[in-house]
C-alpha atoms as a PDB file:
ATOM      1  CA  UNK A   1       0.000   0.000   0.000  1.00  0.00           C
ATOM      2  CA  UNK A   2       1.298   3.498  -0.750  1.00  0.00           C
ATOM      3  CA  UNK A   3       0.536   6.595   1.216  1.00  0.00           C
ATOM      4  CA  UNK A   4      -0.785   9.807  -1.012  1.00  0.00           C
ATOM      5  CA  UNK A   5      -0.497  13.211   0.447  1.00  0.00           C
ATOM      6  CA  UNK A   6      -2.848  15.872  -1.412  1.00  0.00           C
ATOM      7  CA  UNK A   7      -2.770  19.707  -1.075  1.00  0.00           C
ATOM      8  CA  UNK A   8      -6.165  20.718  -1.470  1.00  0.00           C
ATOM      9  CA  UNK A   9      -8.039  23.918  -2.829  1.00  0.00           C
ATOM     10  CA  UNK A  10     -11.490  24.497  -2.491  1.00  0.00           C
ATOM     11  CA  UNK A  11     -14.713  26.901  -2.598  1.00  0.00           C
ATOM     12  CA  UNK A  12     -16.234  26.217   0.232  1.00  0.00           C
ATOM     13  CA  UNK A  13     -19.833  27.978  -0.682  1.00  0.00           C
ATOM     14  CA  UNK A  14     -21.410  24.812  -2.125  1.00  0.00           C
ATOM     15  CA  UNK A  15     -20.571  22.337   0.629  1.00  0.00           C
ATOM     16  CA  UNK A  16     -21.213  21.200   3.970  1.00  0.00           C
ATOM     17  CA  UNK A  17     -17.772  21.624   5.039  1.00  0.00           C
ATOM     18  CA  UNK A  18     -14.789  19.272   5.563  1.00  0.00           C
ATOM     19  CA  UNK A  19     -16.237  16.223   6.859  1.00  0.00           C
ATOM     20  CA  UNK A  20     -18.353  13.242   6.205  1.00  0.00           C
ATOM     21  CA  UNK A  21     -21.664  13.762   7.704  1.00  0.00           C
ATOM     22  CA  UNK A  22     -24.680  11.289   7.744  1.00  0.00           C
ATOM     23  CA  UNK A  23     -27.003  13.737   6.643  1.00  0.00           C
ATOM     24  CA  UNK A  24     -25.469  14.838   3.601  1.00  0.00           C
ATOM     25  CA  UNK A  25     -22.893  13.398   1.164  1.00  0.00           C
ATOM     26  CA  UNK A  26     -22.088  17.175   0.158  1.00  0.00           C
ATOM     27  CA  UNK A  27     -18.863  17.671   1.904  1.00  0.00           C
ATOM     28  CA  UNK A  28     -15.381  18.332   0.595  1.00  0.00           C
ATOM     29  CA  UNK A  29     -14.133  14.976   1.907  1.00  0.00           C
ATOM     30  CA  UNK A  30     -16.916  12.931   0.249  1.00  0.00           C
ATOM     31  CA  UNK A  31     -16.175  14.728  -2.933  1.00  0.00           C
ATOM     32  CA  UNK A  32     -12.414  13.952  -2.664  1.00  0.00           C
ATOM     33  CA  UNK A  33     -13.724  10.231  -1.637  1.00  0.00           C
ATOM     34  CA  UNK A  34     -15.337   9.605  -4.928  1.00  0.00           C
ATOM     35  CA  UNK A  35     -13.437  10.962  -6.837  1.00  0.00           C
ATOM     36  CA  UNK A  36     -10.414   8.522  -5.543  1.00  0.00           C
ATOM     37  CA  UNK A  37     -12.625   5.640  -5.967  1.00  0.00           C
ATOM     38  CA  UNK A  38     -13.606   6.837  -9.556  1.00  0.00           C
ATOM     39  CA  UNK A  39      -9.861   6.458 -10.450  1.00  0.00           C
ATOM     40  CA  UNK A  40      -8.250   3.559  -8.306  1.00  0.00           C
ATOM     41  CA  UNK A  41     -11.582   1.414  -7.964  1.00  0.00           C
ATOM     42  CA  UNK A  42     -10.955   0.918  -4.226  1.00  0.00           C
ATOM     43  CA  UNK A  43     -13.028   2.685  -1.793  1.00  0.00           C
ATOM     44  CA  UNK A  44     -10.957   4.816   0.551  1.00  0.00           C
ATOM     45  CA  UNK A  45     -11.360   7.769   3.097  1.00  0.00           C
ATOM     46  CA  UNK A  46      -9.199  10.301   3.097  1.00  0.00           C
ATOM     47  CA  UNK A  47      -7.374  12.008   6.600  1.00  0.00           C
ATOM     48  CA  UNK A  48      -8.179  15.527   6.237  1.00  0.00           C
ATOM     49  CA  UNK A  49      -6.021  17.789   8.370  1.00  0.00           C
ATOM     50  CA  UNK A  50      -8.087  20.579   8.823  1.00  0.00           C
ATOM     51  CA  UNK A  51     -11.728  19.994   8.829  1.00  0.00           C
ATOM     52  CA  UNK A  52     -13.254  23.181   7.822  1.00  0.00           C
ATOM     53  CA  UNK A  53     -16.878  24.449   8.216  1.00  0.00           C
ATOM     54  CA  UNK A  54     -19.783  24.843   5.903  1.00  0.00           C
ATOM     55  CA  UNK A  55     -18.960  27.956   3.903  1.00  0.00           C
ATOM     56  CA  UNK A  56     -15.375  28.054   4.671  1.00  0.00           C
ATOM     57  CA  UNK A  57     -12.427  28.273   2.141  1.00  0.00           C
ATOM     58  CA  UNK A  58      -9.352  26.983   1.598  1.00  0.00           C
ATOM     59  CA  UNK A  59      -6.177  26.886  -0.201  1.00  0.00           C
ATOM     60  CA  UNK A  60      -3.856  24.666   1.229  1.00  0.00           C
ATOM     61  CA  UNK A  61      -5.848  22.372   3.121  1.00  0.00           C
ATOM     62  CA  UNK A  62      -4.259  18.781   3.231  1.00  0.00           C
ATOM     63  CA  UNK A  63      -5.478  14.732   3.167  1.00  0.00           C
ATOM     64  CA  UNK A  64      -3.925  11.763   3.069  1.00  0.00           C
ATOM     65  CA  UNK A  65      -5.551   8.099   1.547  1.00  0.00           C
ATOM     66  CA  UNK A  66      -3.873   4.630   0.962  1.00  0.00           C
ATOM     67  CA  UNK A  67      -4.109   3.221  -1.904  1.00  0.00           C
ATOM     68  CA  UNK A  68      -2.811  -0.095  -3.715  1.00  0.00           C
ATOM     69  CA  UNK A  69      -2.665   1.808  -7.143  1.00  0.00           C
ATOM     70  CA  UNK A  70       0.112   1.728  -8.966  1.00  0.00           C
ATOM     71  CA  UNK A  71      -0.304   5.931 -10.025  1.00  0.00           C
ATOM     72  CA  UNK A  72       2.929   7.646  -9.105  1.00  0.00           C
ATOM     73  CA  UNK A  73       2.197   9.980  -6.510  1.00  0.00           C
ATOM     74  CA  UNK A  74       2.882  13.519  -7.991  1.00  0.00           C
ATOM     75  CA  UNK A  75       0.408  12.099 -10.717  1.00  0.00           C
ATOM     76  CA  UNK A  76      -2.358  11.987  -8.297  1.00  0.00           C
ATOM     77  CA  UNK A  77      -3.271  15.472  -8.659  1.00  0.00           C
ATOM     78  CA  UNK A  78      -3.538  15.843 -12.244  1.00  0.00           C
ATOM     79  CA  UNK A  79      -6.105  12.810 -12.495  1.00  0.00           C
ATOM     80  CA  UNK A  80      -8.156  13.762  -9.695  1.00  0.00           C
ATOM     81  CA  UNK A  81      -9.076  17.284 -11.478  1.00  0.00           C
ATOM     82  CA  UNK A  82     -10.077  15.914 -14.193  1.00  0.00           C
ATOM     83  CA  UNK A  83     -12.944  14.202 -11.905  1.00  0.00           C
ATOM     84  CA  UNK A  84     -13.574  16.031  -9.480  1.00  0.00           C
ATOM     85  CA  UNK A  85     -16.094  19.396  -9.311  1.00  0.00           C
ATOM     86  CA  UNK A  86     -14.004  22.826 -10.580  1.00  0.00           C
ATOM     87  CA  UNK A  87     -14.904  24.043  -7.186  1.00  0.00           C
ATOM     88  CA  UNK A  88     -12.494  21.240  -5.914  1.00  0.00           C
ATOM     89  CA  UNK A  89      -8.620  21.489  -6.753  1.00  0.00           C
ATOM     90  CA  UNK A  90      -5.691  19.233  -5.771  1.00  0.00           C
ATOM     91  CA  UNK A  91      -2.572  21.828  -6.315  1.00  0.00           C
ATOM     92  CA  UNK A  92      -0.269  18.976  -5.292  1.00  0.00           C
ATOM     93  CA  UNK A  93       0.381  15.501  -4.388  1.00  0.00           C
ATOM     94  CA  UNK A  94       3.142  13.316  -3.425  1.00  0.00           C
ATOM     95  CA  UNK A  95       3.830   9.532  -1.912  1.00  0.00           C
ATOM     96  CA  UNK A  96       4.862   9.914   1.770  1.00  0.00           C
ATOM     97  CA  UNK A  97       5.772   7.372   4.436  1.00  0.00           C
ATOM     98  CA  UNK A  98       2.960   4.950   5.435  1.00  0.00           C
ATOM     99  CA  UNK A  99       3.013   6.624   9.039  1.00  0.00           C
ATOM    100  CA  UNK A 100       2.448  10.204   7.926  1.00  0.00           C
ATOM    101  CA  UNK A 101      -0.801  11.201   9.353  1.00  0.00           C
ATOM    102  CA  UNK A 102      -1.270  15.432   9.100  1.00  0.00           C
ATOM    103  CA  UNK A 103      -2.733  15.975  12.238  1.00  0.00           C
ATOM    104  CA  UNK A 104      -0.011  14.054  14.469  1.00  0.00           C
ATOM    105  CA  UNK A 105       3.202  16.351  14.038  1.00  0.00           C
ATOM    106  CA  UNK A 106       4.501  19.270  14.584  1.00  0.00           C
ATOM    107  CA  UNK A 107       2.269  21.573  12.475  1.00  0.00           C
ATOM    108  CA  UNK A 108       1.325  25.931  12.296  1.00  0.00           C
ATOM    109  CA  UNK A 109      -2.085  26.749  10.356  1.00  0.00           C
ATOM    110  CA  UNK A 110      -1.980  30.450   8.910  1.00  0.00           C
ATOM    111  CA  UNK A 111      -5.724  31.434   8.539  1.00  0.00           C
ATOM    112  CA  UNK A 112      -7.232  34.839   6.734  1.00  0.00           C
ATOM    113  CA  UNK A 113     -10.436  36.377   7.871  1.00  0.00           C
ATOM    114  CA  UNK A 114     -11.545  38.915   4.853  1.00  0.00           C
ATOM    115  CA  UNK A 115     -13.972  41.894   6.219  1.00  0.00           C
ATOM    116  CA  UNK A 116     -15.754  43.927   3.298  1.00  0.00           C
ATOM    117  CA  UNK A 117     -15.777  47.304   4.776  1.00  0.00           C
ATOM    118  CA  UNK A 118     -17.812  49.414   2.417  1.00  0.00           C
ATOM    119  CA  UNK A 119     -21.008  51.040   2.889  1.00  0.00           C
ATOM    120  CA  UNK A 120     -22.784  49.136   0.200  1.00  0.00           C
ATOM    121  CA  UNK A 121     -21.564  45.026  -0.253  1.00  0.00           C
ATOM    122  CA  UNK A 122     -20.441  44.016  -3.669  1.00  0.00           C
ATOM    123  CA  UNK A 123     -22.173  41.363  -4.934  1.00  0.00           C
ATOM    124  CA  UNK A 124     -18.996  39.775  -6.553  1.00  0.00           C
ATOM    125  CA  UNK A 125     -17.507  39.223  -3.500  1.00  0.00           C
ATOM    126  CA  UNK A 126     -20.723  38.045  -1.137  1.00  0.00           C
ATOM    127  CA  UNK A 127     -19.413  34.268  -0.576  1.00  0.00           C
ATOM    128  CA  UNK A 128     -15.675  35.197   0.231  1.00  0.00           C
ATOM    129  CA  UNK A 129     -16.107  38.445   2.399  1.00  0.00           C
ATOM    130  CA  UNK A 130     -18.029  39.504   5.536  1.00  0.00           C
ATOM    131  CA  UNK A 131     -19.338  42.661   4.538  1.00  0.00           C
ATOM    132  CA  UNK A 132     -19.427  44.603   7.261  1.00  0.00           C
ATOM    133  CA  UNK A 133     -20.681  48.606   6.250  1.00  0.00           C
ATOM    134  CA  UNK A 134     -19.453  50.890   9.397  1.00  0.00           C
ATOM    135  CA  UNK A 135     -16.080  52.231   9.772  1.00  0.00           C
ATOM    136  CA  UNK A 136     -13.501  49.692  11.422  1.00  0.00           C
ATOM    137  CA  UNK A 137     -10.097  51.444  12.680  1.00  0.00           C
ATOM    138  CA  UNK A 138      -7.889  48.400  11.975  1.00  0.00           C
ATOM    139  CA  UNK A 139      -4.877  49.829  13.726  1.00  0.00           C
ATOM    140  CA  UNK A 140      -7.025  49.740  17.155  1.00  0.00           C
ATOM    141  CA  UNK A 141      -8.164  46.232  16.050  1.00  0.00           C
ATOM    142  CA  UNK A 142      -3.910  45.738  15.632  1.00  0.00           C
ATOM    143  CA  UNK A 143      -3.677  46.577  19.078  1.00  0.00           C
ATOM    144  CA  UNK A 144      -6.188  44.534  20.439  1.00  0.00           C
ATOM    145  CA  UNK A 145      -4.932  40.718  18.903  1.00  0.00           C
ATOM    146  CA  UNK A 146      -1.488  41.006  20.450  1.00  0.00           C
ATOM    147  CA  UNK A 147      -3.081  40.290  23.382  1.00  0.00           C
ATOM    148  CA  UNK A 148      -3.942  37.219  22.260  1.00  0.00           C
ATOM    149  CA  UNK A 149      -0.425  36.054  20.805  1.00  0.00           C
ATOM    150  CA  UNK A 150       1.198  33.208  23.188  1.00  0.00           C
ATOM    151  CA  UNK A 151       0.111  30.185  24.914  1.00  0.00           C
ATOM    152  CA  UNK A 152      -3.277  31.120  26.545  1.00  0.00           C
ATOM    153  CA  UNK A 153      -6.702  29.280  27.581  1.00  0.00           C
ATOM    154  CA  UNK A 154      -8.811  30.261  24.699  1.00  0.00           C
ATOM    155  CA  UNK A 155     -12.213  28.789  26.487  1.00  0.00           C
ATOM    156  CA  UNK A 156     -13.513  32.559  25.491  1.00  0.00           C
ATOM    157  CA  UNK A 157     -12.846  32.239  21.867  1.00  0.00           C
ATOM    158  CA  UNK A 158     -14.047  28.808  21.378  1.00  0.00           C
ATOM    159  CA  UNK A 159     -17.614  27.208  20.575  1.00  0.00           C
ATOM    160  CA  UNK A 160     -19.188  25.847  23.569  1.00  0.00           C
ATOM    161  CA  UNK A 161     -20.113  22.693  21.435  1.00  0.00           C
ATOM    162  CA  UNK A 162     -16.229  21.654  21.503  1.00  0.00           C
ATOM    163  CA  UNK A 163     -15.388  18.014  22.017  1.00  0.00           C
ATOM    164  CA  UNK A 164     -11.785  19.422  22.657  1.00  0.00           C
ATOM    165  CA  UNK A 165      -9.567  18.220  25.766  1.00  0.00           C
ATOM    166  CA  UNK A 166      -7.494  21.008  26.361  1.00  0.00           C
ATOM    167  CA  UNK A 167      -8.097  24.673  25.942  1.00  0.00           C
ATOM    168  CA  UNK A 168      -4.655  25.542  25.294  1.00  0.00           C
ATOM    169  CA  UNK A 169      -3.042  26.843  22.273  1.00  0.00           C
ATOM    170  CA  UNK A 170      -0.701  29.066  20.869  1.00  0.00           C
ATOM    171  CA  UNK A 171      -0.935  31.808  18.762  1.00  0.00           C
ATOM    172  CA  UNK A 172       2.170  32.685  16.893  1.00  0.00           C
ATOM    173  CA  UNK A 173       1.211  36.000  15.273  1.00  0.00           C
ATOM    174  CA  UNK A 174      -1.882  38.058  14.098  1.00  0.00           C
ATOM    175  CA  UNK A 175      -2.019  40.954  11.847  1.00  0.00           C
ATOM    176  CA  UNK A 176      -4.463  43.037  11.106  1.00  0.00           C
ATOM    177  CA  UNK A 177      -4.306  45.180   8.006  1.00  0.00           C
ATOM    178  CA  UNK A 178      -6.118  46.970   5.368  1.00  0.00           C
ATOM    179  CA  UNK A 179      -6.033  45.682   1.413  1.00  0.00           C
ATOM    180  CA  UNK A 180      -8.117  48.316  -0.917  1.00  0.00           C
ATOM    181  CA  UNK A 181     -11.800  47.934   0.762  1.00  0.00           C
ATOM    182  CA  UNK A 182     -10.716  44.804   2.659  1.00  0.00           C
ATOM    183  CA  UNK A 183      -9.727  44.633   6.137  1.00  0.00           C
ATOM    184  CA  UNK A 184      -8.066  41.391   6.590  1.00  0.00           C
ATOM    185  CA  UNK A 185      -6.938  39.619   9.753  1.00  0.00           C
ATOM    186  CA  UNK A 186      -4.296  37.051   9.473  1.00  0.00           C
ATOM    187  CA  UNK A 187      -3.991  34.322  12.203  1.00  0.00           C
ATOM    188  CA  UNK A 188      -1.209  31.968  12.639  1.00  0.00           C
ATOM    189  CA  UNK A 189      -0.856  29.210  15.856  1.00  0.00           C
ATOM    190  CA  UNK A 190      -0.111  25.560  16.079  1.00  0.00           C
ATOM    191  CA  UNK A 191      -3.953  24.296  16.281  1.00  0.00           C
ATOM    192  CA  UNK A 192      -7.278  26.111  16.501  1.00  0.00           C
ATOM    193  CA  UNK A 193     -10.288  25.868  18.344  1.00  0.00           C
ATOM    194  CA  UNK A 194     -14.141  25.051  17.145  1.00  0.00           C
ATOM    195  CA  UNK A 195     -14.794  28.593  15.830  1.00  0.00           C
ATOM    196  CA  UNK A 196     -12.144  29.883  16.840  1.00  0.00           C
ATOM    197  CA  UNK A 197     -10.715  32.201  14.318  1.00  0.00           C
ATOM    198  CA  UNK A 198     -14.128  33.392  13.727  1.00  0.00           C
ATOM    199  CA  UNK A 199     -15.030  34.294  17.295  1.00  0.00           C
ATOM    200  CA  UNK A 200     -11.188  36.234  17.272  1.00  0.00           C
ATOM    201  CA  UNK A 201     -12.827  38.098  13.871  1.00  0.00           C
ATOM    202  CA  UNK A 202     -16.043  38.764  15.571  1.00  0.00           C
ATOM    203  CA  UNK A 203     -14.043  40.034  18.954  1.00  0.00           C
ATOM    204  CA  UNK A 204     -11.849  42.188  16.852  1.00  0.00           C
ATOM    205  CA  UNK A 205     -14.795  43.632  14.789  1.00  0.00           C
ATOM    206  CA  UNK A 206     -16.292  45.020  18.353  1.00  0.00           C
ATOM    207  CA  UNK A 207     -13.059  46.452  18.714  1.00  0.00           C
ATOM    208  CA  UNK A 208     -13.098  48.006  15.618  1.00  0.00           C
ATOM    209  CA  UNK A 209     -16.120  49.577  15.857  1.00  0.00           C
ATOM    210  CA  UNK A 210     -15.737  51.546  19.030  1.00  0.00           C
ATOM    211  CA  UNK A 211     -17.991  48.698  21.004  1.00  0.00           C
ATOM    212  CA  UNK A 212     -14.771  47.590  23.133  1.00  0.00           C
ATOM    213  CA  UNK A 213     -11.159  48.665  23.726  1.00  0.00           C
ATOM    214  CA  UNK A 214      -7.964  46.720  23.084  1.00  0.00           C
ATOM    215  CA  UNK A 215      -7.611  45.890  26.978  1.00  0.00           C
ATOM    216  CA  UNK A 216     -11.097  44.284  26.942  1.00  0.00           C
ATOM    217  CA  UNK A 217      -9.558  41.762  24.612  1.00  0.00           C
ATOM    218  CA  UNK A 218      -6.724  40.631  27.678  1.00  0.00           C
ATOM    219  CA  UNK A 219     -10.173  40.749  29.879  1.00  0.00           C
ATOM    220  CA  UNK A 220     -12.057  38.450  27.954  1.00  0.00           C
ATOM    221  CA  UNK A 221      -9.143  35.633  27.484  1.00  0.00           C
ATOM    222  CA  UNK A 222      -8.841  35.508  31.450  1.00  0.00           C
ATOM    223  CA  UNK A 223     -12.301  34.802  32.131  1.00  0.00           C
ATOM    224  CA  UNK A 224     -12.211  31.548  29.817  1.00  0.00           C
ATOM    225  CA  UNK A 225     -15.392  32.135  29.658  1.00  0.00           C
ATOM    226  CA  UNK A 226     -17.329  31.838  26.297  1.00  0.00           C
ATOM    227  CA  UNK A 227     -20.154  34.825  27.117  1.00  0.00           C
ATOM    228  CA  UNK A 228     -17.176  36.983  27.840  1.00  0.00           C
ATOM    229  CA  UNK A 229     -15.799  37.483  24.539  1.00  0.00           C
ATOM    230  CA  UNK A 230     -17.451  38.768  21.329  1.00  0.00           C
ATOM    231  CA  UNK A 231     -19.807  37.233  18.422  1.00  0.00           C
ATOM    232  CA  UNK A 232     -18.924  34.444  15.701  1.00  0.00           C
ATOM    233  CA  UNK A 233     -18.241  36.161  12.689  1.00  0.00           C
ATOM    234  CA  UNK A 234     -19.537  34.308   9.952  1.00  0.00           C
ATOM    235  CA  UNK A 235     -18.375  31.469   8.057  1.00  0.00           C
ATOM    236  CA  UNK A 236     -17.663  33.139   4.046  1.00  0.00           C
ATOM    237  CA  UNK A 237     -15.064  35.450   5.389  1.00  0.00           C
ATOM    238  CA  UNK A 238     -12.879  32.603   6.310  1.00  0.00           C
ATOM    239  CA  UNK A 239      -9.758  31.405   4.597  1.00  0.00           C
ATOM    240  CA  UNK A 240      -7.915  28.281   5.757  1.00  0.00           C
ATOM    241  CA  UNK A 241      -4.064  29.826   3.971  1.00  0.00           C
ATOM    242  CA  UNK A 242      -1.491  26.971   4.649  1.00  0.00           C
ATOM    243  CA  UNK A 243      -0.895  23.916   6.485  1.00  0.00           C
ATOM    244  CA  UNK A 244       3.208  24.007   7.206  1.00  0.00           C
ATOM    245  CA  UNK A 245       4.820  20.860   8.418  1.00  0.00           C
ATOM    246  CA  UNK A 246       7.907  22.323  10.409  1.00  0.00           C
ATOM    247  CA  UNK A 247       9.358  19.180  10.725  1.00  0.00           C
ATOM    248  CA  UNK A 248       8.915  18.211   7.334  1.00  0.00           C
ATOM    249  CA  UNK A 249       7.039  15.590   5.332  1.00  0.00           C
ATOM    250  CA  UNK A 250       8.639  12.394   5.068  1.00  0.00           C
ATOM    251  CA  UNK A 251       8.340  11.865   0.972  1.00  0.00           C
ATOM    252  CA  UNK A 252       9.029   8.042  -0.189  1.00  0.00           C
ATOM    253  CA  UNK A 253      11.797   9.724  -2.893  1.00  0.00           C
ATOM    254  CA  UNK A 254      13.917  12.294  -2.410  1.00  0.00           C
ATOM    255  CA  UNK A 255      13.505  14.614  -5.323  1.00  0.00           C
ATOM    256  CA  UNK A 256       9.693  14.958  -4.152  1.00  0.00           C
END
């Protein structure tokens, strides 16, 4: 059996999010699923690493299948596109070691959270933006997400619905910055939380406004405390950027 690694781009508008569900076969892994199975004949499920929401983008999101096949694995990705929907892309693929499994190493996510701040939306941009029409000041918004850089309890700035065992993570930098009529917030950490970079977005929006000050932000992470921090910003502004392996992938050859 051969291990595949696949870097995955996607639209998320269409689809129930990441993972297989048993009400609906509409998810990015069941599309990836079929589509393997369309090509190899076996049935397989893949190991997503990142298991998005409904609504949520991404462009670097990565899975992993076995497969018996005999398709080398950089070929992977140019077969699978020619099955699967054009909302679906594989931008890469590559045999790895049979042990490789994306969500047991030593991994940082870098996530983008895309606010439309104009007075009137643009229709263009409806599914990949939060349109959000009163002034933001992004540099107060700036100040406000350093407090949340480090190792903290983010209890605040997670759903209450998380199956999670620990609180804990660490957030290794956030910016906040304006791009034309976009104000975009850039997260990176080692893991995230159920809703978690949209409750940050939502948090930071409050900010922006006027509604709270930067200090409130160091207020609401100590009282781990869900109620204390702001609203869930929702789902189309949300960009999952890259999935880095710091200690490398362990490719099968060494020119891959």
């Amino acid at each position: 059996m051969h291990r595949i690694m696949l870097t995955v781009s996607y639209d998320g508008t269409s689809y129930n999010g990441w993972a297989l569900q048993k009400s609906t076969h509409n998810t990015i892994e069941e599309m990836l699923n079929r589509a393997i199975a369309g090509l190899t004949g076996e049935t397989v499920e893949v190991i997503g690493a990142s298991r998005t929401d409904s609504g949520v983008h991404a462009y670097g999101n990565i899975a992993v299948f076995d497969t018996a096949s005999t398709i080398p694995g950089d070929r992977f990705s140019f077969c699978l596109n020619h099955i699967l929907p054009k909302d679906i892309r594989v931008v890469a693929s590559a045999e790895v070691a049979p042990d490789f499994h994306p969500r047991h190493c030593n991994t940082e996510k870098t996530y983008e959270y895309r606010i439309l701040n104009t007075k009137m939306p643009v229709p263009t941009k409806r599914f990949y933006t939060y349109h959000f029409s009163m002034p933001l000041d992004e540099q107060l918004m700036q100040e406000a997400a350093q407090y949340l850089v480090g190792e903290h309890d983010f209890t605040s700035f997670c759903n209450v619905e998380s199956t999670a065992l620990s609180h804990v993570r660490t957030i290794k930098d956030i910016e906040v910055f304006r791009h034309g009529d976009e104000v975009i917030i850039r997260v990176t950490g080692n893991g995230f939380l159920y809703n978690m970079v949209r409750i940050i977005a939502g948090t930071l929006i409050m900010v922006g406004r006027g509604k709270n000050k930067p200090i409130d932000v160091k207020e609401m992470l100590e009282k781990t405390d869900r109620k204390a921090a702001g609203p869930t910003a929702p789902p189309e502004g949300l960009f999952l950027i890259k999935y880095e392996f710091l200690d490398g992938v362990p490719y099968v050859n060494a020119e891959e």
